[in-house]
N, C-alpha and C. Protein backbone atom coordinates (compact mmCIF):
# COMPACT_ATOMS: atom_id res chain seq x y z
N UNK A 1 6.06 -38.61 24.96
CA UNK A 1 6.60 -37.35 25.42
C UNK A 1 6.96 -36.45 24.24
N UNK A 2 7.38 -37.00 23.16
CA UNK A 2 7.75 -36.51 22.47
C UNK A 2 6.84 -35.94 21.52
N UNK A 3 5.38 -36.69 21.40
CA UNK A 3 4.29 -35.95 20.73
C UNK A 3 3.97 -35.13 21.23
N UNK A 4 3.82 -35.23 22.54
CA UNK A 4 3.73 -33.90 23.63
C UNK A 4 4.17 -32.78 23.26
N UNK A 5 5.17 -33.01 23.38
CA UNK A 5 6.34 -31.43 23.11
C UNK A 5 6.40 -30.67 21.36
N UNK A 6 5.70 -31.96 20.47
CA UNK A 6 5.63 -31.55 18.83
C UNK A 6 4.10 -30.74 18.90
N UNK A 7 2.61 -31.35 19.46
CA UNK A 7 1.84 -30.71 19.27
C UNK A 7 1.95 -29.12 20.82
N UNK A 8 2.60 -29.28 21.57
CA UNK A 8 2.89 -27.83 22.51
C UNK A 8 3.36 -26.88 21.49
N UNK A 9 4.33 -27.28 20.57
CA UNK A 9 5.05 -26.35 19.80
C UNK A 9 4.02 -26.30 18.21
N UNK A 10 3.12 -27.18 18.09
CA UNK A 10 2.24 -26.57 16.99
C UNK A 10 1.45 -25.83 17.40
N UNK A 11 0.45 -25.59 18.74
CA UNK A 11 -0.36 -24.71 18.98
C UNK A 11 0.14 -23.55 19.85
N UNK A 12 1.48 -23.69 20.17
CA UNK A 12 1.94 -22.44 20.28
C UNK A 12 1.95 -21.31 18.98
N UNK A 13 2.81 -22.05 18.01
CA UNK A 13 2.94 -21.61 16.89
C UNK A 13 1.32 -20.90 16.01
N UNK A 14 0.63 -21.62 16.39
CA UNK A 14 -0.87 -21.30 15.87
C UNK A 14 -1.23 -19.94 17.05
N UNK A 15 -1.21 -20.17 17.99
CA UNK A 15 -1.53 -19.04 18.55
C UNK A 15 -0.51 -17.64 18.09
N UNK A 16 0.25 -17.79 18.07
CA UNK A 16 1.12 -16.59 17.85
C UNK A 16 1.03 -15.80 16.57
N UNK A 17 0.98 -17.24 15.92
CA UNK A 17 0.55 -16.67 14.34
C UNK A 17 -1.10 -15.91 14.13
N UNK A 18 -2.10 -16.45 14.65
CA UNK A 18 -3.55 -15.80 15.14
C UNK A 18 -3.05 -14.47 15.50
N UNK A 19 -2.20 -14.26 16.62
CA UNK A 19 -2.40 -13.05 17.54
C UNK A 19 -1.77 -11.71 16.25
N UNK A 20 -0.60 -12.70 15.89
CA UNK A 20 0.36 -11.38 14.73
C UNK A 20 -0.65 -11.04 13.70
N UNK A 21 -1.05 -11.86 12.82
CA UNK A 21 -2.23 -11.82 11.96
C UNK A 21 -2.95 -10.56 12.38
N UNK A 22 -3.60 -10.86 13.68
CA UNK A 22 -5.05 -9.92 13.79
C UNK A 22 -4.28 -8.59 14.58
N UNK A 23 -3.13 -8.27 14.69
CA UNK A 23 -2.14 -7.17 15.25
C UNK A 23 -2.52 -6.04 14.62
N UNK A 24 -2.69 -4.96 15.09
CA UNK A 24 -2.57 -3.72 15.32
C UNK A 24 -1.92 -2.83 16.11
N UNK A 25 -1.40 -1.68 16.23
CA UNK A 25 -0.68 -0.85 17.00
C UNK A 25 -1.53 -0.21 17.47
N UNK A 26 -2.43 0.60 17.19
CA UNK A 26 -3.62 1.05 17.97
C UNK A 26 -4.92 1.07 17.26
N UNK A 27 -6.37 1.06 17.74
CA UNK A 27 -7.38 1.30 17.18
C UNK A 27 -7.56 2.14 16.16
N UNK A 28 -8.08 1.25 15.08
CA UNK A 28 -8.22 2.25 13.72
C UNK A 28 -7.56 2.31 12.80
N UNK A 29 -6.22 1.15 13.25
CA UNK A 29 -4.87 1.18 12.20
C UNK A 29 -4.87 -0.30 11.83
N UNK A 30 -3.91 -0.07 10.32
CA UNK A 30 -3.75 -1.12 9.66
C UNK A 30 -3.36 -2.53 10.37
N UNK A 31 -4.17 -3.80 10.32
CA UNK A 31 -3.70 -4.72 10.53
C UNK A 31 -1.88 -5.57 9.64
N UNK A 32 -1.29 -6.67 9.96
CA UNK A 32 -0.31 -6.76 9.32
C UNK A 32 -0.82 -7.09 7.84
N UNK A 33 -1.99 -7.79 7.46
CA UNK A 33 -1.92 -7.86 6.26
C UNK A 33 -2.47 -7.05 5.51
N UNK A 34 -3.26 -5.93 5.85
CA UNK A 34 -3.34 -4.57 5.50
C UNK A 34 -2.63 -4.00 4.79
N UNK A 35 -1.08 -3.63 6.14
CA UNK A 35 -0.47 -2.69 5.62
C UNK A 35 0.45 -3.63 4.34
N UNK A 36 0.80 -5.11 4.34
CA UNK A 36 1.25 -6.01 3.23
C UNK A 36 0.70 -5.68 2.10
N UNK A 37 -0.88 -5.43 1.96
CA UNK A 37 -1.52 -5.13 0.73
C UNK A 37 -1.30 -3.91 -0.16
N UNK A 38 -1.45 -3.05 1.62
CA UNK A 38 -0.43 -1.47 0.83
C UNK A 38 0.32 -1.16 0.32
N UNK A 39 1.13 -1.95 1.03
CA UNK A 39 2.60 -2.09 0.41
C UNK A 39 2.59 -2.38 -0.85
N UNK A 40 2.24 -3.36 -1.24
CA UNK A 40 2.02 -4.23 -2.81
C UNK A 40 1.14 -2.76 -4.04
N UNK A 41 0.19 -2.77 -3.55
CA UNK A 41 -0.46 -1.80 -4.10
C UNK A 41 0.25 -0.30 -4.47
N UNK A 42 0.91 0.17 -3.20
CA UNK A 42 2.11 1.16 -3.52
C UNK A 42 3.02 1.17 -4.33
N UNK A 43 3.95 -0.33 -4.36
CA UNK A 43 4.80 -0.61 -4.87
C UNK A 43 4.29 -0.67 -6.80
N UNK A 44 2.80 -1.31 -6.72
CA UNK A 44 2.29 -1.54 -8.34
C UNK A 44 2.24 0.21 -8.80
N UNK A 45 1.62 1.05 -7.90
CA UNK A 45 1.35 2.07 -8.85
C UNK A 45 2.60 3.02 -9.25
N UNK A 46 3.67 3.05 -8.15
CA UNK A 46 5.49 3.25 -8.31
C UNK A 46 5.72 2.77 -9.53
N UNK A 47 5.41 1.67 -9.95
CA UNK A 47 6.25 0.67 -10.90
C UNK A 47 5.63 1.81 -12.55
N UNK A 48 4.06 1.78 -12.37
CA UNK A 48 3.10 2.21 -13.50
C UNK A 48 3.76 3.58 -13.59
N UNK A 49 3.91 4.80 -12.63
CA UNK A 49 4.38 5.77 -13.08
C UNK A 49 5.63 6.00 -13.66
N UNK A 50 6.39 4.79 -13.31
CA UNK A 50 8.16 4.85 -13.48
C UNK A 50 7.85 4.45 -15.01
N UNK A 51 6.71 3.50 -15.67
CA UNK A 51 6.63 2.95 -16.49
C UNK A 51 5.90 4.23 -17.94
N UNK A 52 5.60 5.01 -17.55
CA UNK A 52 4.62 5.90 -18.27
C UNK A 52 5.65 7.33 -18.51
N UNK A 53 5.94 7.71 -19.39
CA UNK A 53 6.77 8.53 -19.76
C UNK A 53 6.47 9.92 -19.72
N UNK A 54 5.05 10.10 -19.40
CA UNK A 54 3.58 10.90 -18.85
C UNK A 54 4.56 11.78 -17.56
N UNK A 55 4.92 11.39 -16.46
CA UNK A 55 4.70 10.81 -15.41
C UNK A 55 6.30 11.12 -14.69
N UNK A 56 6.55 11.75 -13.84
CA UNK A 56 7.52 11.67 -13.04
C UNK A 56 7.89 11.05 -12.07
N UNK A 57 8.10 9.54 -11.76
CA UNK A 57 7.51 9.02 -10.66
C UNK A 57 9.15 9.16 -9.68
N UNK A 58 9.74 10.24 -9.98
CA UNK A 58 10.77 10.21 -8.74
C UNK A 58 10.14 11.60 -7.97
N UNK A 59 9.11 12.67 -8.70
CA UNK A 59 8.57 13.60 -7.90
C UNK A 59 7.74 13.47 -7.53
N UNK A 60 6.84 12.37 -7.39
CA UNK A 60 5.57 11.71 -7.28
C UNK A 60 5.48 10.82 -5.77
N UNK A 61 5.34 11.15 -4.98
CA UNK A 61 5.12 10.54 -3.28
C UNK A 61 3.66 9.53 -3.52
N UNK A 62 3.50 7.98 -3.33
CA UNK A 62 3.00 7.00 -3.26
C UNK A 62 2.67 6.60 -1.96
N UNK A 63 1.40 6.88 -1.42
CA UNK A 63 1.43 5.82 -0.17
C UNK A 63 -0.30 5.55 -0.21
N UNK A 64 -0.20 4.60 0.18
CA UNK A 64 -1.96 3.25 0.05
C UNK A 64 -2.14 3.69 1.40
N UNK A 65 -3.46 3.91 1.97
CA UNK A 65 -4.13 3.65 3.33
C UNK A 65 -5.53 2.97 3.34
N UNK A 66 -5.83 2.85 4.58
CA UNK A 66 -7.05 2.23 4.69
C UNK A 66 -7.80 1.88 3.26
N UNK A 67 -7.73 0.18 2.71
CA UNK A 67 -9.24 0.08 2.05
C UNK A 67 -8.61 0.45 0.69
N UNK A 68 -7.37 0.54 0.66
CA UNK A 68 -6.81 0.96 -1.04
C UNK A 68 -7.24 2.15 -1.36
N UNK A 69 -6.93 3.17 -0.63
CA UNK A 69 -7.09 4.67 -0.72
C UNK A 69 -5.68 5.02 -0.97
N UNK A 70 -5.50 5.44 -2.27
CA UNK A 70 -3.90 6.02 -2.35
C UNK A 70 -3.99 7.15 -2.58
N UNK A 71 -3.05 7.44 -1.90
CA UNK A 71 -2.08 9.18 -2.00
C UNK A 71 -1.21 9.80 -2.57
N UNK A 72 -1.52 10.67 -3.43
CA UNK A 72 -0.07 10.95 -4.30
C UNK A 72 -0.10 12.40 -3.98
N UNK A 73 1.56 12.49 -3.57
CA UNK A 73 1.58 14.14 -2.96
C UNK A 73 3.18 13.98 -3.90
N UNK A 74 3.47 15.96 -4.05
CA UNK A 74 5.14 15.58 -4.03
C UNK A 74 5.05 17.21 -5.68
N UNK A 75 5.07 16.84 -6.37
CA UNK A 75 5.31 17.67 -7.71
C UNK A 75 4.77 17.47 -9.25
N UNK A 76 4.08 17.94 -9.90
CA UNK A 76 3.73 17.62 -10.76
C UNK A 76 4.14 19.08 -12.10
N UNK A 77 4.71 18.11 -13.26
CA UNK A 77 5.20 19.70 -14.15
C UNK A 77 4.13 20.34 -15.23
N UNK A 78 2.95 19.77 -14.94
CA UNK A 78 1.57 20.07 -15.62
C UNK A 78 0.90 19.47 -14.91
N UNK A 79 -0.67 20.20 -15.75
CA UNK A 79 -1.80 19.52 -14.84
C UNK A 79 -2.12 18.35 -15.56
N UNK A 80 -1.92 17.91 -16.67
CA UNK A 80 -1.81 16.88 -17.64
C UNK A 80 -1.18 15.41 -16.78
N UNK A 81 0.37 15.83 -16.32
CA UNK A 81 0.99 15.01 -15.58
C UNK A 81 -0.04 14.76 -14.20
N UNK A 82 -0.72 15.52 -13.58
CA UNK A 82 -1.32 15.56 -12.62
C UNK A 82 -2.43 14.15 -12.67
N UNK A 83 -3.06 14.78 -13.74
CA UNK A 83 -4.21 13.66 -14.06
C UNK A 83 -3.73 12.48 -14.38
N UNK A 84 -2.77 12.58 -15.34
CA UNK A 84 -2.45 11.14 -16.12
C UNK A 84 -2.32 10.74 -14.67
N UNK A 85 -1.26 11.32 -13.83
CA UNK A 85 -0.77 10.06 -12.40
C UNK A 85 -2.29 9.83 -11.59
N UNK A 86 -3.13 10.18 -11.41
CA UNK A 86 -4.36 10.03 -11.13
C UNK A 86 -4.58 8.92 -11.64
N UNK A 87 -4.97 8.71 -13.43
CA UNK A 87 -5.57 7.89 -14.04
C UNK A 87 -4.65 6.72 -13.45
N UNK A 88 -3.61 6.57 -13.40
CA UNK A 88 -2.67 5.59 -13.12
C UNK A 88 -2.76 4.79 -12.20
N UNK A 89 -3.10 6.02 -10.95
CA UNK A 89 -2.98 5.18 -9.82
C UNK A 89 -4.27 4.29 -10.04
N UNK A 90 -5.95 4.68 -10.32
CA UNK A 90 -6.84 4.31 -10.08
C UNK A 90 -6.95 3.05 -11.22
N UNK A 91 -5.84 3.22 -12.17
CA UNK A 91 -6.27 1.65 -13.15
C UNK A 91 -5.47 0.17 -12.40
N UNK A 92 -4.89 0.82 -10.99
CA UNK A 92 -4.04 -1.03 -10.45
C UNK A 92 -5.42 -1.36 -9.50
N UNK A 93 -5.38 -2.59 -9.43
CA UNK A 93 -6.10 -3.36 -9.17
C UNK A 93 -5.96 -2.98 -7.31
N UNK A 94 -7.22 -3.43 -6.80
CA UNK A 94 -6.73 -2.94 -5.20
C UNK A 94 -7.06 -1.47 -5.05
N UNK A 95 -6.74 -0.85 -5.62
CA UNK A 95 -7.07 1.10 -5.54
C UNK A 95 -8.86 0.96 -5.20
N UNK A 96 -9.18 1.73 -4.07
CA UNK A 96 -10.64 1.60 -3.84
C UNK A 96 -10.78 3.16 -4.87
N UNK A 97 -10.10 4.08 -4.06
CA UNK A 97 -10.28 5.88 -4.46
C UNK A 97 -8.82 6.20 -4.45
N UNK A 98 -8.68 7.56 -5.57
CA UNK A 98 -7.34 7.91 -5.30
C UNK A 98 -7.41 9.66 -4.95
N UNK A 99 -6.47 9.96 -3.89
CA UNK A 99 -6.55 11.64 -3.33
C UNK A 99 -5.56 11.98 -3.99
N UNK A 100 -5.37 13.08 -4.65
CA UNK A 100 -4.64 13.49 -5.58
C UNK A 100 -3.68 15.05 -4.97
N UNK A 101 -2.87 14.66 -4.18
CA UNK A 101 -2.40 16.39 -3.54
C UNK A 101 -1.53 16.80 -4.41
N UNK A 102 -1.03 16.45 -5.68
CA UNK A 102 0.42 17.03 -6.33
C UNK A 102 -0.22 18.38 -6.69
N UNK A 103 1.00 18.80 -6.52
CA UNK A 103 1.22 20.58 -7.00
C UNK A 103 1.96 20.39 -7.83
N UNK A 104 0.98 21.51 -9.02
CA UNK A 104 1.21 21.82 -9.76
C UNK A 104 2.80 22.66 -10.27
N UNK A 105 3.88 22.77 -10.68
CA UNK A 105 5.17 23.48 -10.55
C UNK A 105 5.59 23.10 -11.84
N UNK A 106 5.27 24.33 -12.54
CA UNK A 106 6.18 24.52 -14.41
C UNK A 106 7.23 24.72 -13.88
């Protein structure tokens, strides 16, 4: 009985974990380990701009989508700063392409 009730509660556990895994909120959107990767990937290129003296990374907006496509929107105080955060984002590992929206603001 008691193996009973240990393997009920392992393939429960397997199923649930399958279903969360392959989860989405709607068609077309990040699965959970997707948006985990994004996250990571966001968090590396945050770290690189905070790290680069280039680089303003508290005016600098970070977000990863689909496929390691990152986004940087927010302020930039040259076009110098512009690029360097460009070059930045596209040297972490994971970055497929990077869209570059900062505005420009001396």
């Amino acid at each position: 009985m008691k193996v009973l009730h240990t393997v009920s509660i392992a393939l429960f556990s397997a199923a649930a974990l399958a279903f969360v895994a392959g989860c989405s909120v709607a068609r077309n959107q990040e699965t959970v380990g997707q948006y985990v990767d994004g996250s990571a990937v966001t968090a590396q290129v945050k770290a690189r701009l905070a790290e680069d003296q280039r680089t303003s990374a508290l005016n600098i907006n970070v977000k990863t989508i689909d496929g390691g496509v990152v986004q940087l929107s927010g302020f930039a105080k040259s076009q110098q700063e512009k690029d360097v955060a460009s070059q930045i984002a596209r040297s972490v590992k994971g970055v497929s392409s990077v869209h570059n929206n900062l505005i420009v603001k001396p």
